[in-house]
C-alpha atoms as a PDB file:
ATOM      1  CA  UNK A   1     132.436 130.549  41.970  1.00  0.00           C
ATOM      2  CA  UNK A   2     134.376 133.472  40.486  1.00  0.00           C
ATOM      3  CA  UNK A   3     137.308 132.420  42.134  1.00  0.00           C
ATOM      4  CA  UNK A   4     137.052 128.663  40.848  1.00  0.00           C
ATOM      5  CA  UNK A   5     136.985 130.230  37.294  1.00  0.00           C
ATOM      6  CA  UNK A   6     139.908 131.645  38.010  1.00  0.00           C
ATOM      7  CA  UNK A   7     141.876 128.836  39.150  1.00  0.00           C
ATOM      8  CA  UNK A   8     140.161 126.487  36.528  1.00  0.00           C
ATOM      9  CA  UNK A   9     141.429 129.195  33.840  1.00  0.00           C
ATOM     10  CA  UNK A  10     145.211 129.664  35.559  1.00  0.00           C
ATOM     11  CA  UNK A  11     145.624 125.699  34.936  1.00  0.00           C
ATOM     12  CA  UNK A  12     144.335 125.011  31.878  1.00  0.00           C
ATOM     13  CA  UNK A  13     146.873 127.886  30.694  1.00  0.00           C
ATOM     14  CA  UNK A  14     149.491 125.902  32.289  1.00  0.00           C
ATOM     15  CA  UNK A  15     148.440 122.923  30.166  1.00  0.00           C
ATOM     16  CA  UNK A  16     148.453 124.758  27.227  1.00  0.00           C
ATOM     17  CA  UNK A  17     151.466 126.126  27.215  1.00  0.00           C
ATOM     18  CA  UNK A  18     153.057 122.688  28.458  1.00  0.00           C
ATOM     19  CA  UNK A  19     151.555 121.008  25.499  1.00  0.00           C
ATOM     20  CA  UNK A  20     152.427 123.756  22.517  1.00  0.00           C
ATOM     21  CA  UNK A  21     156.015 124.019  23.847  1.00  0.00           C
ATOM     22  CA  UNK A  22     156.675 120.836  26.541  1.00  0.00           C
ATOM     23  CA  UNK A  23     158.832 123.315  28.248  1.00  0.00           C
ATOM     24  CA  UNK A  24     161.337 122.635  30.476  1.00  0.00           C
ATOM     25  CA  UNK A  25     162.705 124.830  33.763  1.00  0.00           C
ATOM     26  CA  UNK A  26     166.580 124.835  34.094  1.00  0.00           C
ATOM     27  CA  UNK A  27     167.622 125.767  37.270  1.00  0.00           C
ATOM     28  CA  UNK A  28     171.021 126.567  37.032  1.00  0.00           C
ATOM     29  CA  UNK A  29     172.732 128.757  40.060  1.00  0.00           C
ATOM     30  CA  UNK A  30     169.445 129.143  41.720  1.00  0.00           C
ATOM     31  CA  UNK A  31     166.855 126.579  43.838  1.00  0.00           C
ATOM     32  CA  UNK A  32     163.101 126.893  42.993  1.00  0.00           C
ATOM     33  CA  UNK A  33     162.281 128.325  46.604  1.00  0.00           C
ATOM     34  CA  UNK A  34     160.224 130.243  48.454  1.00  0.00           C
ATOM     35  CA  UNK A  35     162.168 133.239  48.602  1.00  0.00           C
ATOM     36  CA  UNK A  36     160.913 136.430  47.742  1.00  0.00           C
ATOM     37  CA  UNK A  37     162.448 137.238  43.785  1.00  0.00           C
ATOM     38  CA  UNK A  38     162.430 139.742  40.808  1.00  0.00           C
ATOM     39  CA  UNK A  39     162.562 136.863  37.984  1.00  0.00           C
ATOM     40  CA  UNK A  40     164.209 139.507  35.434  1.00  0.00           C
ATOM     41  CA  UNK A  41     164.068 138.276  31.811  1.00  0.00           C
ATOM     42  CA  UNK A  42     164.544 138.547  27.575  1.00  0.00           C
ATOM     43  CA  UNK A  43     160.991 139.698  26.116  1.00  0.00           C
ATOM     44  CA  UNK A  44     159.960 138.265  22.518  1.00  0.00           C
ATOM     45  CA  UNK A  45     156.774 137.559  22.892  1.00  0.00           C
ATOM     46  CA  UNK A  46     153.381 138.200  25.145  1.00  0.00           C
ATOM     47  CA  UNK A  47     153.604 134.491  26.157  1.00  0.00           C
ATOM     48  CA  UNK A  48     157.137 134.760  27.552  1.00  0.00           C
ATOM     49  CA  UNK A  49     155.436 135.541  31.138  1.00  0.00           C
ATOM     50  CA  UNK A  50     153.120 132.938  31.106  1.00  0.00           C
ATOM     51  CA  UNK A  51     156.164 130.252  30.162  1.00  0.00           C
ATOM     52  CA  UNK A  52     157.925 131.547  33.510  1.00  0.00           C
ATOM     53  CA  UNK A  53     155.063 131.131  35.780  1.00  0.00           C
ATOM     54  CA  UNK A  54     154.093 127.757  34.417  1.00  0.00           C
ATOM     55  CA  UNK A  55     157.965 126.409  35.396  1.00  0.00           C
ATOM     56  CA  UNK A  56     157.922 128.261  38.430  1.00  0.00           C
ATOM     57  CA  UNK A  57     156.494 124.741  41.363  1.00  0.00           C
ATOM     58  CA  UNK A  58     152.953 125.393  42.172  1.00  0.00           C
ATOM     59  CA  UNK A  59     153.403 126.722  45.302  1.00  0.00           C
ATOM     60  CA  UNK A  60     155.534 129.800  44.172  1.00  0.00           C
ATOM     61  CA  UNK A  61     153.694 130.024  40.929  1.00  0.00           C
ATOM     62  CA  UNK A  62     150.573 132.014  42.885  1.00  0.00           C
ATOM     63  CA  UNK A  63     152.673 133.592  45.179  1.00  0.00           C
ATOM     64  CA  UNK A  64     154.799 135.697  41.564  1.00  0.00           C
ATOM     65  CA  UNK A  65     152.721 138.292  39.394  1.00  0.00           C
ATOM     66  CA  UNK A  66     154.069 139.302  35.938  1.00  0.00           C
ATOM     67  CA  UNK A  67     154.611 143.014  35.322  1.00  0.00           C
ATOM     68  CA  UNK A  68     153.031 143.937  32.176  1.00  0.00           C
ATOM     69  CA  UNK A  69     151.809 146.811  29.705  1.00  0.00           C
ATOM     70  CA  UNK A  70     147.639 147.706  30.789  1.00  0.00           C
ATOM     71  CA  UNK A  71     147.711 148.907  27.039  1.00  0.00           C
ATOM     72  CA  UNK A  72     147.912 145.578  25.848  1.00  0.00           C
ATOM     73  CA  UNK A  73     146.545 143.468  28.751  1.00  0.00           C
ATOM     74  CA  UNK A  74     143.045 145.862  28.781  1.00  0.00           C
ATOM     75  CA  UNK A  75     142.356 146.101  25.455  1.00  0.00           C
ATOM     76  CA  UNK A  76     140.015 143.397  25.362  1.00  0.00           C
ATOM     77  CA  UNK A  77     137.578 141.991  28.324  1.00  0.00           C
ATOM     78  CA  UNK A  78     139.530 138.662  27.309  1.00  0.00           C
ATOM     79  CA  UNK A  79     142.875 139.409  28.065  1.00  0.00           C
ATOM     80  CA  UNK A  80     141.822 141.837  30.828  1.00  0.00           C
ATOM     81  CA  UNK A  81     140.738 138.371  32.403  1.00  0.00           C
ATOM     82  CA  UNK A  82     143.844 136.995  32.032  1.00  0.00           C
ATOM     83  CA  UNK A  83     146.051 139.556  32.747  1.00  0.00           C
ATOM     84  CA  UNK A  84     144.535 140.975  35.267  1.00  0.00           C
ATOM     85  CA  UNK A  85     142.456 138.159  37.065  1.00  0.00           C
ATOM     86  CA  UNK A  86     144.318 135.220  36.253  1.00  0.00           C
ATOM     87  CA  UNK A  87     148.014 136.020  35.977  1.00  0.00           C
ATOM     88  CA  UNK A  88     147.259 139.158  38.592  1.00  0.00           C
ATOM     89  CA  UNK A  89     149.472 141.380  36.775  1.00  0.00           C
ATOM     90  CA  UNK A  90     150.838 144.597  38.171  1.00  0.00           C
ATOM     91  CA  UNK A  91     149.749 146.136  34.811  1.00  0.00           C
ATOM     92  CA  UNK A  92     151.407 149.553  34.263  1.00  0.00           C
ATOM     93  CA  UNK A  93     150.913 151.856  31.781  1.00  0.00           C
ATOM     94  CA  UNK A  94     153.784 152.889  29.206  1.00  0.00           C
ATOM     95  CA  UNK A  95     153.244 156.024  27.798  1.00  0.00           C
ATOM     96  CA  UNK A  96     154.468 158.583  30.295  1.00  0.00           C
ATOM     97  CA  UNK A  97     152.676 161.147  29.496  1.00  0.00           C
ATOM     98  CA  UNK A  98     149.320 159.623  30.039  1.00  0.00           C
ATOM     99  CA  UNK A  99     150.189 157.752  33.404  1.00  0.00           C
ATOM    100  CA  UNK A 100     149.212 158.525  37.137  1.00  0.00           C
ATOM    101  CA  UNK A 101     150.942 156.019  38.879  1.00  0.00           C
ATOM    102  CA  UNK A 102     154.672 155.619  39.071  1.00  0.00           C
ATOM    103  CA  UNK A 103     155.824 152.025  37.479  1.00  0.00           C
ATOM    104  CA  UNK A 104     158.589 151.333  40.319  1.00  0.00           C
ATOM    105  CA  UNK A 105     156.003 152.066  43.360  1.00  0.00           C
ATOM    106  CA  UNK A 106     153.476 149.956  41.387  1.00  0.00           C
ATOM    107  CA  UNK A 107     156.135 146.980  41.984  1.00  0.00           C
ATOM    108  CA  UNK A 108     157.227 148.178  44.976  1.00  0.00           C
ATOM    109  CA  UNK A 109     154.030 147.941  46.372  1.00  0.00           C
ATOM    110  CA  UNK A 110     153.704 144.478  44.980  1.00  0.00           C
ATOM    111  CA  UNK A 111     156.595 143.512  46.615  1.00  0.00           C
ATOM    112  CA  UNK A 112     155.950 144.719  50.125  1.00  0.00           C
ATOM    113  CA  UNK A 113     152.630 142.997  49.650  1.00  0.00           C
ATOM    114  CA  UNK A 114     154.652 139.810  49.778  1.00  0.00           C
ATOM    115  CA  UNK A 115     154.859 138.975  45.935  1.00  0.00           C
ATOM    116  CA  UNK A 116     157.219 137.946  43.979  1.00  0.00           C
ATOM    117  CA  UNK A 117     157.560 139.650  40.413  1.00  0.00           C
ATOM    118  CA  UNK A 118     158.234 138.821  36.619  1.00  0.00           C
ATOM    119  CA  UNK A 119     159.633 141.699  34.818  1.00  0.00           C
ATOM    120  CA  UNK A 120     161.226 142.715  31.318  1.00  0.00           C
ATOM    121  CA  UNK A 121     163.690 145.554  31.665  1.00  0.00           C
ATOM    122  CA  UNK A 122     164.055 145.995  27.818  1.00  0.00           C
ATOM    123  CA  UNK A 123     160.449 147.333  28.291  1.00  0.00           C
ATOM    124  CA  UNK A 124     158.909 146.187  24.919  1.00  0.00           C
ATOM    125  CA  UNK A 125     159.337 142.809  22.774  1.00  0.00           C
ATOM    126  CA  UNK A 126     162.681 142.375  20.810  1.00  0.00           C
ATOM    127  CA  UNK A 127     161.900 141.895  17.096  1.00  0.00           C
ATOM    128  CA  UNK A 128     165.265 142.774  16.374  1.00  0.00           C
ATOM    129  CA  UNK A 129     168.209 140.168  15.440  1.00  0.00           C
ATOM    130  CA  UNK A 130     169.955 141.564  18.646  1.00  0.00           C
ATOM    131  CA  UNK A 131     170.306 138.888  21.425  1.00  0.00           C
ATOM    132  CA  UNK A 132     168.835 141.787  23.682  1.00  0.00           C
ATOM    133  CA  UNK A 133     167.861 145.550  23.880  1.00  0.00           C
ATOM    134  CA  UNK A 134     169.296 147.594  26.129  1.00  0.00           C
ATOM    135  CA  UNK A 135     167.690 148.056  29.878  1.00  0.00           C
ATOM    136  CA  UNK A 136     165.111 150.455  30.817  1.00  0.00           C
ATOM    137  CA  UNK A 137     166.433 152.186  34.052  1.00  0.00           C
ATOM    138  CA  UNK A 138     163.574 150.691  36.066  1.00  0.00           C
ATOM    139  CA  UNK A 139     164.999 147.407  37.237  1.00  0.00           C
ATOM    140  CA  UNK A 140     167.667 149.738  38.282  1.00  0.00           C
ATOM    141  CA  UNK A 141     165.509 151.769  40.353  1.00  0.00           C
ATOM    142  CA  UNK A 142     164.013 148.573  41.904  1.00  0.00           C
ATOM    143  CA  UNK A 143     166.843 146.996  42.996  1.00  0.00           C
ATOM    144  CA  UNK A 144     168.080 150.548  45.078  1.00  0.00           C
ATOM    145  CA  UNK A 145     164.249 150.628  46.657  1.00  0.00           C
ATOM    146  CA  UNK A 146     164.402 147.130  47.245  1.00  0.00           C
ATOM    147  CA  UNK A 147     168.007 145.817  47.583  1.00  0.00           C
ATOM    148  CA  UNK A 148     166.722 142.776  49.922  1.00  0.00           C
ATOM    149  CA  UNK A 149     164.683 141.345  47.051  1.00  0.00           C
ATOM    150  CA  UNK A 150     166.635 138.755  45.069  1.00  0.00           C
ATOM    151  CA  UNK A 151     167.491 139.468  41.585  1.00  0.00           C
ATOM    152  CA  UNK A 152     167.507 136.511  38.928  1.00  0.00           C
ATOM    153  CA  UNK A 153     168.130 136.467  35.575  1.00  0.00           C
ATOM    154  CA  UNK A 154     165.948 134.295  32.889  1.00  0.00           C
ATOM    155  CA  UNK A 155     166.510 133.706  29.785  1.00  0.00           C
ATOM    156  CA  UNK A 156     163.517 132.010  27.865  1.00  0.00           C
ATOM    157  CA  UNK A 157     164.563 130.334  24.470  1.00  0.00           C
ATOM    158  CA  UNK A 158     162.430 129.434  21.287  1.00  0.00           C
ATOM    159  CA  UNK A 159     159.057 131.009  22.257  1.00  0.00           C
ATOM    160  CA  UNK A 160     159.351 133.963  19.672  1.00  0.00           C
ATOM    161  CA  UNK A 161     159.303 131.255  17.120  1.00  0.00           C
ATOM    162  CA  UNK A 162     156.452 129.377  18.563  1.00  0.00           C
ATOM    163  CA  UNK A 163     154.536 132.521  18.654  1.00  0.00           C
ATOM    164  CA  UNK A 164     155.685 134.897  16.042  1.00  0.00           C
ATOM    165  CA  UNK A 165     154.699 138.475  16.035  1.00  0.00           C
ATOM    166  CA  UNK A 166     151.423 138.912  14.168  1.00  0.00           C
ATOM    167  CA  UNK A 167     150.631 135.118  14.286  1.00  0.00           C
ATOM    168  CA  UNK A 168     147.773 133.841  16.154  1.00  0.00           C
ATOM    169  CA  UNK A 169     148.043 129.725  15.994  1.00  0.00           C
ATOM    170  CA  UNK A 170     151.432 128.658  17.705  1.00  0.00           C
ATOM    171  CA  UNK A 171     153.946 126.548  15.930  1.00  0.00           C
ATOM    172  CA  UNK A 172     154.739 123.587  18.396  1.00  0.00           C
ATOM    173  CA  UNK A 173     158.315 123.810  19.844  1.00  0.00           C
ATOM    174  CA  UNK A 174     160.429 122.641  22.612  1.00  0.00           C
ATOM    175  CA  UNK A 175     161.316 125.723  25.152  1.00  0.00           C
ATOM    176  CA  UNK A 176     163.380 125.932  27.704  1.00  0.00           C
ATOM    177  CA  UNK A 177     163.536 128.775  30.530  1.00  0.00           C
ATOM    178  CA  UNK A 178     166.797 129.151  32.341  1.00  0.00           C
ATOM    179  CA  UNK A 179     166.934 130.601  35.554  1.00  0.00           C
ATOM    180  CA  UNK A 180     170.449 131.933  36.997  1.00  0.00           C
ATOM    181  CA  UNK A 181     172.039 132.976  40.033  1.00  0.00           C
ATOM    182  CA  UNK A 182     170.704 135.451  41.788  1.00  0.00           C
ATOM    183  CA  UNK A 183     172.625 139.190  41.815  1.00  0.00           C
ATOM    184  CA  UNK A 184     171.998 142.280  44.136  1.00  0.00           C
ATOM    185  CA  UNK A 185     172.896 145.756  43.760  1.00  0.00           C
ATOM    186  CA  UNK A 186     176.230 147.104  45.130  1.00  0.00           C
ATOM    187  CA  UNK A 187     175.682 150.284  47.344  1.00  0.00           C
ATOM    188  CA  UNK A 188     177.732 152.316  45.518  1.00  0.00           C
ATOM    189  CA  UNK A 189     176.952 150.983  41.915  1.00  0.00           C
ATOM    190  CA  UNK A 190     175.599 153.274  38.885  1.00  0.00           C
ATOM    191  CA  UNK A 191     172.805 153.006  36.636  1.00  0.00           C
ATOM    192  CA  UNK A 192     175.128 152.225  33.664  1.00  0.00           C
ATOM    193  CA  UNK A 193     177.226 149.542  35.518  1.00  0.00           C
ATOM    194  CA  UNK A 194     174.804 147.743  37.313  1.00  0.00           C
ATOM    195  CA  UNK A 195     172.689 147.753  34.282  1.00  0.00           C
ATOM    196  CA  UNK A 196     175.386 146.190  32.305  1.00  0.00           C
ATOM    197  CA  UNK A 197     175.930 143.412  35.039  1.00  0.00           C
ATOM    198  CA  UNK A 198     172.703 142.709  34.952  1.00  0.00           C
ATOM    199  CA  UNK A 199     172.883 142.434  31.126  1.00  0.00           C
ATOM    200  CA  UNK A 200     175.872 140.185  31.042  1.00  0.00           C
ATOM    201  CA  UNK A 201     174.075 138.128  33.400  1.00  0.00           C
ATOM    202  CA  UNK A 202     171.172 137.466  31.648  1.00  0.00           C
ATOM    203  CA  UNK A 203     172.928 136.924  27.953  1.00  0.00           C
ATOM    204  CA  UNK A 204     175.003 134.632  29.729  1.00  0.00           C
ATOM    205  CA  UNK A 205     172.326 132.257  30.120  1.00  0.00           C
ATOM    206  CA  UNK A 206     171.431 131.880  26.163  1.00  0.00           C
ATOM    207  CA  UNK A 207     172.359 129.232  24.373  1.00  0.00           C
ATOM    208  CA  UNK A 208     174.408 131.308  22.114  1.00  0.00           C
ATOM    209  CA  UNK A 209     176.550 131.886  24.478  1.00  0.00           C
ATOM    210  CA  UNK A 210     178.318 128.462  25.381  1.00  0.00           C
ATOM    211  CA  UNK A 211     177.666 127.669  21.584  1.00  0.00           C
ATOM    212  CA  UNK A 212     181.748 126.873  20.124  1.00  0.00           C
END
């Protein structure tokens, strides 16, 4: 029964978010398969996850789990539901000084479980006008653990203004989630370059960038 709550839940979040945005998955370098992926992305909003994993064909859709803040995603028993029972978020907790578990095993662990993963290397939402912040070090740290693992880049356009921060009734808007090709780490790359690749790859994907 529990479980049928769950899966009654996951979809009518899928319709949702279909009908307040009618997004739309580009796939554009990279096939929606199977394989086993770190879906890398920009972060404006708390939705931004859900828009990714309700592009992403049903039968990869259960198979990726968003990687998310617990200080936000337990706050209430609501979105603890979603978060963590719906979505089945590795939920990791951001303040370093009050955290037991390590973020990148967290994922790791995920990973070697068989799951694919969502996650935002700026770390936190982007209210600024800056097309990005610059990466946390943990997608970094992923890719050496894991260098097998597929990277791709996302870019998801528009949400931010369908769900502005401190708004709580969404604006209706077309969005679109771009997926690129895939990237892996070079054996002998650095933090600071493969960070920047990885970067580059992603701001290539935004709109702004093939605008004249």
């Amino acid at each position: 029964m529990r479980e049928a709550g769950i899966s009654l839940a996951g979809t009518l979040i899928v319709v949702f978010a279909r009908f307040i945005t009618a997004v739309r998955g580009r796939w554009d370098g990279v096939a929606p398969t199977g394989e086993q992926r770190v879906y890398f992305a920009n972060h404006a909003s708390h939705g931004d996850f859900v828009l990714i994993w309700t592009v992403l064909p049903r039968r990869m859709r259960f198979a990726t789990r968003p990687v998310a803040g617990s200080d936000y995603w337990l706050k209430s028993s609501l979105r603890r539901f979603i978060g963590r029972d719906v979505f089945n978020a590795v939920l990791i907790d951001r303040d370093r000084e009050s955290r037991t578990s390590d973020p990148v095993v967290q994922m790791t662990e995920a990973l070697d479980a068989g799951s694919s993963l969502i996650v935002f290397p700026e770390g936190t939402r982007n209210t600024t006008d800056a097309r990005l912040l610059p990466f946390k070090s943990g997608l970094f740290h992923l890719a050496q653990a894991r260098p097998n693992v597929a990277l791709v880049p996302v870019w998801i356009d528009n949400l931010n203004r369908v769900m502005p921060k401190g708004e709580f009734v969404p604006v209706p808007l077309i969005c679109t989630v771009t997926f690129g090709a895939a990237l892996s780490i070079a054996s002998t790359e650095t933090k600071q370059d493969f960070l920047a690749r990885a970067e580059a790859a992603l701001l290539a994907l935004s709109p702004k960038a093939s605008a004249p």
